[in-house]
Structure formats: C-alpha cells, structure tokens
PDB file of N, CA and C in Angstrom:
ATOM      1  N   UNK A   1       0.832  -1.179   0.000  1.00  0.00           N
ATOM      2  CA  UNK A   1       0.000   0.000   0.000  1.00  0.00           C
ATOM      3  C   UNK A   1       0.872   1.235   0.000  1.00  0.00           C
ATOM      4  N   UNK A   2       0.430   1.855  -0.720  1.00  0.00           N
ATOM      5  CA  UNK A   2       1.369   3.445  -1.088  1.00  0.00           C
ATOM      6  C   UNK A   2       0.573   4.557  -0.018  1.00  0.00           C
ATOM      7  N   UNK A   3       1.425   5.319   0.802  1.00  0.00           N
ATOM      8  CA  UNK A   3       1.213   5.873   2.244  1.00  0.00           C
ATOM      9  C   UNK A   3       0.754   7.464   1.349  1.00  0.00           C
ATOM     10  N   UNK A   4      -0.327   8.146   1.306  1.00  0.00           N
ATOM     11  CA  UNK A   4      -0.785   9.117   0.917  1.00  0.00           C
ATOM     12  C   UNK A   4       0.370   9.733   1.044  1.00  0.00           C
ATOM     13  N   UNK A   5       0.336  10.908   0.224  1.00  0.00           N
ATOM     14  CA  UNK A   5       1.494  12.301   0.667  1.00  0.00           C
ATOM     15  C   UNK A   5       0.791  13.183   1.362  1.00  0.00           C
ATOM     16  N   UNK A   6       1.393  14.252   1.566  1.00  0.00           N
ATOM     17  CA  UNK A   6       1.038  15.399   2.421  1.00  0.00           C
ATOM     18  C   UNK A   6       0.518  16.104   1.160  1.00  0.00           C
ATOM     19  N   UNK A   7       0.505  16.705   0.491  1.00  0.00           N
ATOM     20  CA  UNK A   7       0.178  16.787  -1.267  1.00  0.00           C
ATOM     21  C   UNK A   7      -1.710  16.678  -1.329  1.00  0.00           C
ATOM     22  N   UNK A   8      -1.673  15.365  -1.259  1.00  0.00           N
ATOM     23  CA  UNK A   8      -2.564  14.489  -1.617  1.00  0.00           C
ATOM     24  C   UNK A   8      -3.632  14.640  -0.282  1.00  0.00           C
ATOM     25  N   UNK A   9      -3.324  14.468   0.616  1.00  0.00           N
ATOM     26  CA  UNK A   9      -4.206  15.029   2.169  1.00  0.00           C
ATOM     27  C   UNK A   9      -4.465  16.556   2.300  1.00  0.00           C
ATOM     28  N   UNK A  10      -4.001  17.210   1.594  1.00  0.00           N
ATOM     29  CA  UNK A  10      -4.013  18.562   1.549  1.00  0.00           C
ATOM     30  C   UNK A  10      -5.486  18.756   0.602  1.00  0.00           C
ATOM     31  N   UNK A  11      -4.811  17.956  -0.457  1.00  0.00           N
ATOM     32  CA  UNK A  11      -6.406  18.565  -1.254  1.00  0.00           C
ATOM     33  C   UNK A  11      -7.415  17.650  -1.212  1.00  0.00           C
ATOM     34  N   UNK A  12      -7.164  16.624  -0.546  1.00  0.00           N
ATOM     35  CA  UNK A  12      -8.591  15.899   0.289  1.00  0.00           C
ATOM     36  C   UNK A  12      -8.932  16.952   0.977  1.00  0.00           C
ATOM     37  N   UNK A  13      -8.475  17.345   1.916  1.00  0.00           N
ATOM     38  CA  UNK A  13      -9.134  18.397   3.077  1.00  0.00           C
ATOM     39  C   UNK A  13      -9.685  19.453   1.846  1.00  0.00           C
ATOM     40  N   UNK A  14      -9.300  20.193   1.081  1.00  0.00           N
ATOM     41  CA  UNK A  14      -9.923  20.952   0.669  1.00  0.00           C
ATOM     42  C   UNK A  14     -11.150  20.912   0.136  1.00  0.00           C
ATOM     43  N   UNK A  15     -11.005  19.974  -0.731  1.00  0.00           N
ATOM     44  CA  UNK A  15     -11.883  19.103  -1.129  1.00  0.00           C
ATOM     45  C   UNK A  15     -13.390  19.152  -0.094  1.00  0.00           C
ATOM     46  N   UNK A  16     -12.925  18.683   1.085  1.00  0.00           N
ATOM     47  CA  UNK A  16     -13.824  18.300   1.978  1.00  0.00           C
ATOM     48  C   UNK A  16     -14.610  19.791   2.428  1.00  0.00           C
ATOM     49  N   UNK A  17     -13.281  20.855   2.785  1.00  0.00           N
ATOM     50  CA  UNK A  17     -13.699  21.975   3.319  1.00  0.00           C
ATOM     51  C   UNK A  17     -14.760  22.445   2.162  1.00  0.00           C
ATOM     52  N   UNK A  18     -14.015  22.737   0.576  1.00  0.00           N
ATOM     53  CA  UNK A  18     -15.556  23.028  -0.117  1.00  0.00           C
ATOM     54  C   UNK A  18     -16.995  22.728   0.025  1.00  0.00           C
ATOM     55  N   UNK A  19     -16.967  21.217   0.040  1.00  0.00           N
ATOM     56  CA  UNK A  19     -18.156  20.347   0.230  1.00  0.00           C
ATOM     57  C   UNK A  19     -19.015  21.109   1.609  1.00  0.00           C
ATOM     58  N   UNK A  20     -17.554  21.177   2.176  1.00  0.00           N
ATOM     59  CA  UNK A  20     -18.877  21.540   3.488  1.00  0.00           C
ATOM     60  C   UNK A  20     -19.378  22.802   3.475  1.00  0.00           C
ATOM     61  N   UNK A  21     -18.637  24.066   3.333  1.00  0.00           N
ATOM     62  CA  UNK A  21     -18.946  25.091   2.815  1.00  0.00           C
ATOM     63  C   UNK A  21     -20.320  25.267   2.002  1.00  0.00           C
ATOM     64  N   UNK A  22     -20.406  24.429   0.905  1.00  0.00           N
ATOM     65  CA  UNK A  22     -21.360  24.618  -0.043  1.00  0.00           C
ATOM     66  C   UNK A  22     -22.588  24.114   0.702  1.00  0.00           C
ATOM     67  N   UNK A  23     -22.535  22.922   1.856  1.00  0.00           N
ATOM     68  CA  UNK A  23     -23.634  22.612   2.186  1.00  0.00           C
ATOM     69  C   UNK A  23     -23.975  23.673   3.400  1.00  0.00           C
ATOM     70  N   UNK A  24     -22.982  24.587   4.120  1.00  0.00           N
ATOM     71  CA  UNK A  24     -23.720  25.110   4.653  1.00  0.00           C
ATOM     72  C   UNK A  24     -24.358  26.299   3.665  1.00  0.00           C
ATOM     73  N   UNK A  25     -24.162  27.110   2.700  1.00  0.00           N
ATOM     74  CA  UNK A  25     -24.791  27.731   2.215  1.00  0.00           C
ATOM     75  C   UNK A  25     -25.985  27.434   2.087  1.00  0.00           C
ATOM     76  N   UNK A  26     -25.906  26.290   1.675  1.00  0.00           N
ATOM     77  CA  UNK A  26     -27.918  25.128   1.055  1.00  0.00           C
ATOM     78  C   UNK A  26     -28.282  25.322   2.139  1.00  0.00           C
ATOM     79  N   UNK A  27     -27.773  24.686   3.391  1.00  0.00           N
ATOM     80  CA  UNK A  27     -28.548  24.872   4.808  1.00  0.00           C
ATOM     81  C   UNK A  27     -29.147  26.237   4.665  1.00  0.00           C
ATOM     82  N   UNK A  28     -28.490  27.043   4.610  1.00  0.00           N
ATOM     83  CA  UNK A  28     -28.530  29.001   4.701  1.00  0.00           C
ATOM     84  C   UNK A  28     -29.934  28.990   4.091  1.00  0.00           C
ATOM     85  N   UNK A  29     -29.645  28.588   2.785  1.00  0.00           N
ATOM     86  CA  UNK A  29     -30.612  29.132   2.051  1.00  0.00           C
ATOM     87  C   UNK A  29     -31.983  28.516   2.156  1.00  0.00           C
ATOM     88  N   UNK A  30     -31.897  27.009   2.264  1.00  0.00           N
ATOM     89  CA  UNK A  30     -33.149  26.328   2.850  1.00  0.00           C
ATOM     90  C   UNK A  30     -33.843  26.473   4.317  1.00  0.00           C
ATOM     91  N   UNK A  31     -33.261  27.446   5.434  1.00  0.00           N
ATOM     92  CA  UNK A  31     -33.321  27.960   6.338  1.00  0.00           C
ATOM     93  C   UNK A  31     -34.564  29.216   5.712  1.00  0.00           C
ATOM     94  N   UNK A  32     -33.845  30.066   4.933  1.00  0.00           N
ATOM     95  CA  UNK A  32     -34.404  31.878   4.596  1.00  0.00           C
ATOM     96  C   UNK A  32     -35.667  30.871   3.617  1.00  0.00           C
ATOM     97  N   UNK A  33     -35.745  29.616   3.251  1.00  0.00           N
ATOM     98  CA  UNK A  33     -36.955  29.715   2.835  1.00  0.00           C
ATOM     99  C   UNK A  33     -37.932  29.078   3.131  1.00  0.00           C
ATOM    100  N   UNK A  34     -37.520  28.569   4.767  1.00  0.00           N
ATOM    101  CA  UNK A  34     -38.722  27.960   5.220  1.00  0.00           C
ATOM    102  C   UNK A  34     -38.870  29.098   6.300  1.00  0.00           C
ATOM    103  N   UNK A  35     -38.232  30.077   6.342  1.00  0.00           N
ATOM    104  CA  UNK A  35     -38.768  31.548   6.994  1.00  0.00           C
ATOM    105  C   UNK A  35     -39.937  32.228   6.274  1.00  0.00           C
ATOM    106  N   UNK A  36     -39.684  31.804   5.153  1.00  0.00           N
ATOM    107  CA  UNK A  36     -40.639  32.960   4.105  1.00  0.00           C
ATOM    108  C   UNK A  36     -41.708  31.958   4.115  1.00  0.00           C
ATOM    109  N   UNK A  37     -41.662  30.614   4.094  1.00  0.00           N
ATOM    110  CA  UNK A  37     -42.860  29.939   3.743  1.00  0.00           C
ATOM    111  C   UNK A  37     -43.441  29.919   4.968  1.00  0.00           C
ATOM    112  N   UNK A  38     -42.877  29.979   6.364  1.00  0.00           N
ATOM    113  CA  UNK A  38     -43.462  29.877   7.573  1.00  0.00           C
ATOM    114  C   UNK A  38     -44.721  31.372   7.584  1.00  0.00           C
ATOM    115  N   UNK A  39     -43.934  32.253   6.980  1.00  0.00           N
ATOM    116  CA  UNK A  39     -44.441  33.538   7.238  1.00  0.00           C
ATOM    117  C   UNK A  39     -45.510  33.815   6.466  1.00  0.00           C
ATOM    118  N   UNK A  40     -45.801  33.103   5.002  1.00  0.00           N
ATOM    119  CA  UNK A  40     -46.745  32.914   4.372  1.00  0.00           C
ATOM    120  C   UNK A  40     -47.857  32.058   4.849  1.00  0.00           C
ATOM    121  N   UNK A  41     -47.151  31.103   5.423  1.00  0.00           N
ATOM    122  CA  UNK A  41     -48.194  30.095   6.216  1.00  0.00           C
ATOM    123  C   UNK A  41     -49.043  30.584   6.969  1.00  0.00           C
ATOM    124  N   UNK A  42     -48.540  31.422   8.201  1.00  0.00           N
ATOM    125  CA  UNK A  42     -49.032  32.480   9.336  1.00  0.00           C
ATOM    126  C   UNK A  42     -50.158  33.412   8.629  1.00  0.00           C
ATOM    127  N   UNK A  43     -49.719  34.219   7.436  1.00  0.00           N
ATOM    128  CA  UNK A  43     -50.744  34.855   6.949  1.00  0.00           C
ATOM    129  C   UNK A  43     -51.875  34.487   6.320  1.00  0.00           C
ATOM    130  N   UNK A  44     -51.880  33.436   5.477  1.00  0.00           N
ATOM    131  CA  UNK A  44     -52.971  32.190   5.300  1.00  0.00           C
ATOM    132  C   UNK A  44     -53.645  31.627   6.493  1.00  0.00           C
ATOM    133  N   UNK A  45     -53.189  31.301   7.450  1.00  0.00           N
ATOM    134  CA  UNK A  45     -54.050  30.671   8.773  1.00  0.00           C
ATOM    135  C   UNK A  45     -54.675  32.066   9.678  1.00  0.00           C
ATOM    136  N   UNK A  46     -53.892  33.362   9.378  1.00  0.00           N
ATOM    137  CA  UNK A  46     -54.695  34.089   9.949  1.00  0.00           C
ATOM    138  C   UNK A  46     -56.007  34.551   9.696  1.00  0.00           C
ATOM    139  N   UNK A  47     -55.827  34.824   7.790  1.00  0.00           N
ATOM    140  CA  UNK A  47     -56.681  35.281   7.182  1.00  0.00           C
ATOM    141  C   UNK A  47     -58.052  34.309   6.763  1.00  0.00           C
ATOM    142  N   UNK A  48     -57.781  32.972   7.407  1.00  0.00           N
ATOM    143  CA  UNK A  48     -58.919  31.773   7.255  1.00  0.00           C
ATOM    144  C   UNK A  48     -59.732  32.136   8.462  1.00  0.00           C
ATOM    145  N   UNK A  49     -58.608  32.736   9.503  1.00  0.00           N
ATOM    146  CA  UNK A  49     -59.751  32.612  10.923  1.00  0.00           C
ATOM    147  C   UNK A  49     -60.305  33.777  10.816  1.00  0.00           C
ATOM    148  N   UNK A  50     -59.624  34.747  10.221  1.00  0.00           N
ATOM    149  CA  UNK A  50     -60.955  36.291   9.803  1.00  0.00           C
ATOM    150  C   UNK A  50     -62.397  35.546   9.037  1.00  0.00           C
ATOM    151  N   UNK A  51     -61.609  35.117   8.455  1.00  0.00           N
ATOM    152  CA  UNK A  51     -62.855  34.532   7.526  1.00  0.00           C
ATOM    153  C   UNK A  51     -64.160  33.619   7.614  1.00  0.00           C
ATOM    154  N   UNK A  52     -63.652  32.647   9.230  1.00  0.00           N
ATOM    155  CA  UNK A  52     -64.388  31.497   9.772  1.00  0.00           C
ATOM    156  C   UNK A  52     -64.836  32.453  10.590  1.00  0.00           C
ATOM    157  N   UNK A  53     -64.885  33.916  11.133  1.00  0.00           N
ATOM    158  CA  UNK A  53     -65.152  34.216  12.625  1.00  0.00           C
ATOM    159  C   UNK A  53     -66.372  35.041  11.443  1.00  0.00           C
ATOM    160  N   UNK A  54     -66.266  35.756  10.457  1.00  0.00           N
ATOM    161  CA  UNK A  54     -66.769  36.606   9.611  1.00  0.00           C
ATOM    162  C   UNK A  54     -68.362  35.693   9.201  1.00  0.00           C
ATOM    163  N   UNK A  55     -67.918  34.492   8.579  1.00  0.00           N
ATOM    164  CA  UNK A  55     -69.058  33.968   8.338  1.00  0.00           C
ATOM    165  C   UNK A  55     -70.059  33.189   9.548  1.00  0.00           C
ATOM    166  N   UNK A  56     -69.267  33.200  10.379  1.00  0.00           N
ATOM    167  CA  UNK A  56     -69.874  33.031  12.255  1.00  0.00           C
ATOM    168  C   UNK A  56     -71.107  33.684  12.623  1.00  0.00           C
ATOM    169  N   UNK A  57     -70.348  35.439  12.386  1.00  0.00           N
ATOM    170  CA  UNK A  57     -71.218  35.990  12.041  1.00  0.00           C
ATOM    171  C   UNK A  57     -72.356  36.452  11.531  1.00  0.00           C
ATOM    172  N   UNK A  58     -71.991  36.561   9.859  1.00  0.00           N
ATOM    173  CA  UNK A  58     -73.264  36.081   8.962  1.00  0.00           C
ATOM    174  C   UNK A  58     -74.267  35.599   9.373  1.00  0.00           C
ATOM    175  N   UNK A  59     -73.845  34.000   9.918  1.00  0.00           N
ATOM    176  CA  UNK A  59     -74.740  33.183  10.214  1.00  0.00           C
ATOM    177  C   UNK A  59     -75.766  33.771  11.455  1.00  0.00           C
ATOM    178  N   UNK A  60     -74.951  33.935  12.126  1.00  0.00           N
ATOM    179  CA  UNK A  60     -75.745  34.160  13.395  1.00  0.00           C
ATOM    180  C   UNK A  60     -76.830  35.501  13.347  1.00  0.00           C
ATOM    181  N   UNK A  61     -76.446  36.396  12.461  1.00  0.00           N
ATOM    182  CA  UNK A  61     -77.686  37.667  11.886  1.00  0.00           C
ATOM    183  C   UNK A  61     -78.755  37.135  10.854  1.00  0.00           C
ATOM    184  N   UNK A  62     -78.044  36.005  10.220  1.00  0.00           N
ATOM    185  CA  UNK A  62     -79.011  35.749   9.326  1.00  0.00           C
ATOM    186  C   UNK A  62     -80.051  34.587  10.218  1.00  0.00           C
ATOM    187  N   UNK A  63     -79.691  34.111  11.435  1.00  0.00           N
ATOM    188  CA  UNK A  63     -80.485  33.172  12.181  1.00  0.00           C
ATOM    189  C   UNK A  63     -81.451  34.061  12.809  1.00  0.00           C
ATOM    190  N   UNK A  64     -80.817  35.039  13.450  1.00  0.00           N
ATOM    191  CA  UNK A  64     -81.841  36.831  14.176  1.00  0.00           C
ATOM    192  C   UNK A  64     -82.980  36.980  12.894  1.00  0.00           C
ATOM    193  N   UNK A  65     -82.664  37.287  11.686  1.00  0.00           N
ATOM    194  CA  UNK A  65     -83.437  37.685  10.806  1.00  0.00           C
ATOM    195  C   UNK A  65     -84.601  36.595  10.516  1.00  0.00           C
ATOM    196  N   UNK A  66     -84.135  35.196  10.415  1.00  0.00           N
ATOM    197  CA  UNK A  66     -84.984  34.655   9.899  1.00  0.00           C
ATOM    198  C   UNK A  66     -85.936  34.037  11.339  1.00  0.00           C
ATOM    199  N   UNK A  67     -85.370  34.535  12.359  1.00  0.00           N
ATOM    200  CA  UNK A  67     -86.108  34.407  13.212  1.00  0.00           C
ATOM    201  C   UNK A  67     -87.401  35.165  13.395  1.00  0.00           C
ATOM    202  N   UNK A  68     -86.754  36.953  13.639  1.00  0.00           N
ATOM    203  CA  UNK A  68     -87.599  37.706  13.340  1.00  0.00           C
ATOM    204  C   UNK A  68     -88.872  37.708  12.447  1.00  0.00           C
ATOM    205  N   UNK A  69     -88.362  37.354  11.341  1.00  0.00           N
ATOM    206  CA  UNK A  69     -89.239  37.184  10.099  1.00  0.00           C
ATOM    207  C   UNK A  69     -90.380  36.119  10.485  1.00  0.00           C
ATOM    208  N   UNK A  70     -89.848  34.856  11.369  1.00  0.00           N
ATOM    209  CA  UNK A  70     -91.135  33.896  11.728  1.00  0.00           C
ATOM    210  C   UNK A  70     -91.588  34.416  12.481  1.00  0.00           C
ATOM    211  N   UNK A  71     -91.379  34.946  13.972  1.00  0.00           N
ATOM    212  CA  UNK A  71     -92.234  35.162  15.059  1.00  0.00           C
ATOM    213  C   UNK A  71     -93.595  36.745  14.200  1.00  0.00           C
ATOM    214  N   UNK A  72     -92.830  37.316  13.057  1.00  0.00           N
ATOM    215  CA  UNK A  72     -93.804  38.252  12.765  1.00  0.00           C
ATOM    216  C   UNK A  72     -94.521  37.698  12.409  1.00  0.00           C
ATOM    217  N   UNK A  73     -94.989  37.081  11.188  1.00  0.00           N
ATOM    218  CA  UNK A  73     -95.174  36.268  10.292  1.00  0.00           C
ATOM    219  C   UNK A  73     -96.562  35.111  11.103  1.00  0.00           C
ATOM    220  N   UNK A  74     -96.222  34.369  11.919  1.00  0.00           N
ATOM    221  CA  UNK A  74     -96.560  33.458  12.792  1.00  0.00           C
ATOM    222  C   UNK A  74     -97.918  33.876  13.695  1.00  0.00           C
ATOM    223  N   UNK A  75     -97.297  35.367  14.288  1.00  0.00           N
ATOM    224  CA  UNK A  75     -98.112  35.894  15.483  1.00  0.00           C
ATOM    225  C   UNK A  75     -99.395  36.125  14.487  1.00  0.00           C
ATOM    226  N   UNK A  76     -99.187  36.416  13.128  1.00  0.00           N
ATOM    227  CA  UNK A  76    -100.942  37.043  12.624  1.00  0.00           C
ATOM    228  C   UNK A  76    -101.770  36.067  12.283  1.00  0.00           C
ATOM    229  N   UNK A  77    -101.216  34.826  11.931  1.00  0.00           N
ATOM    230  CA  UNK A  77    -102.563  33.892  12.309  1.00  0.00           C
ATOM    231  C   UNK A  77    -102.818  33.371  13.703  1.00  0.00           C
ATOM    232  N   UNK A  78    -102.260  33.653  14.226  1.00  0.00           N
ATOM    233  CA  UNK A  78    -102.773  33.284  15.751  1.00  0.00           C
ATOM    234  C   UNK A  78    -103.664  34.643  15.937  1.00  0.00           C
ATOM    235  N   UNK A  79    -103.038  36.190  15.679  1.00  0.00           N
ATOM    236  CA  UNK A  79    -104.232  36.823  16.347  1.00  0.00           C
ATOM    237  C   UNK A  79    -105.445  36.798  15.694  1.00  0.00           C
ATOM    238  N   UNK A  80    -105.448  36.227  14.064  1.00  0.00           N
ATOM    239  CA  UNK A  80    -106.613  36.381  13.440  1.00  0.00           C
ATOM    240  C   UNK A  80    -107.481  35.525  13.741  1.00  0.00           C
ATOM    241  N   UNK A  81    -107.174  33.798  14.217  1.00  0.00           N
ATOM    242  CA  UNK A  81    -107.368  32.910  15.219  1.00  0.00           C
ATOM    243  C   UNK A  81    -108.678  33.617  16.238  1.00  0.00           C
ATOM    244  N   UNK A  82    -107.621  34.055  17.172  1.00  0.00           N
ATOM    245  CA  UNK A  82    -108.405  34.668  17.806  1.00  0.00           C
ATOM    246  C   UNK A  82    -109.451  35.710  18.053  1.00  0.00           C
ATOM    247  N   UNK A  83    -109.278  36.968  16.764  1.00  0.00           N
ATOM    248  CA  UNK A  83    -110.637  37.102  16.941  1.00  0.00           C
ATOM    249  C   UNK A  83    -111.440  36.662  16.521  1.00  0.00           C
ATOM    250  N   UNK A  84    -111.240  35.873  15.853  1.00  0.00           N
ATOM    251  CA  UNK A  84    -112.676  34.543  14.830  1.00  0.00           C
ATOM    252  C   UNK A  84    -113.167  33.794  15.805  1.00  0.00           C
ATOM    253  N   UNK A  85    -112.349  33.824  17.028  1.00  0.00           N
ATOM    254  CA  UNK A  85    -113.007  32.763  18.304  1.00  0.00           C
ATOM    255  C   UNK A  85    -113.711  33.673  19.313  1.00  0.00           C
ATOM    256  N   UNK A  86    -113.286  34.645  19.053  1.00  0.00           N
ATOM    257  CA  UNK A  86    -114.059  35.880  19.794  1.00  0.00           C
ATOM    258  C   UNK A  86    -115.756  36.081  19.811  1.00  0.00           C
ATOM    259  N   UNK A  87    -115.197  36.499  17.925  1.00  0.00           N
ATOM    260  CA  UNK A  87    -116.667  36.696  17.986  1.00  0.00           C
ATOM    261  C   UNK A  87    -117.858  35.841  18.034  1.00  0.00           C
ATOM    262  N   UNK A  88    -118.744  36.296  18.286  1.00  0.00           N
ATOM    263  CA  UNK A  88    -119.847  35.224  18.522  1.00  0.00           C
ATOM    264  C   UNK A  88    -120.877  34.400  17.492  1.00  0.00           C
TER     265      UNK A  88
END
C-alpha cells in the first residue's frame, strides 16, 4: 500500500472543506426559505380565521333575521285565530 502524501491530504481536506462550505450555504438558504414559507403560512391561517369568525357571524344575523321574520309572520294567524273565536 502506497502511504498518501502530504500533497494528496491537503487537497482531500480541501476538497472536503468546499463540500462543506457549499452545504452550509444550502442549509442558509433552505433555512431563509422555510422563513418565508413559515411567514406565508401564518398569513394564510390568519386570514382563514378572519374569515371562519366573519361567516360566524353572517350566520348568526341571518339566524336573528330569519327568526324575526317567523315570530312576525306566525303571530298574525294566531291573532286572526283569535278574533274569529271571539266573535260570537
């Protein structure tokens, strides 16, 4: 077996140091873009719960209304009911 040189271990290491170098950049950069996608994420889940609390809403005026609308609605045959039982 032929004993590496000093030569030859030199630009292994370099070798190696590039490699690693380059992967921390990728790290770097796959870091800044699960920042941006986190931050996009956040604004999507916020803007769903405006949106779920919004139509919450809706609902619940449009349940008032269509409530309203029966008890009006409802009460005039009962009072007409009653004066037909009234009279004699």
């Amino acid at each position: 077996m032929t004993e590496p040189t000093t030569n030859k271990i030199l630009l292994l290491l370099g070798r190696l140091e590039g490699k690693v170098d380059s992967l921390l950049s990728s790290q770097s950069d796959t870091n800044e873009d699960i920042k941006t996608h986190d931050k996009r994420l956040s604004k999507l889940e916020r803007a769903q719960a405006y949106l779920a609390g919004a139509l919450a809403l809706c609902s619940i005026i449009a349940s008032l209304v269509i409530k309203h609308i029966q008890i009006k609605y409802s009460e005039e045959p009962h009072e007409i009911r009653m004066r037909r039982e009234e009279q004699p």
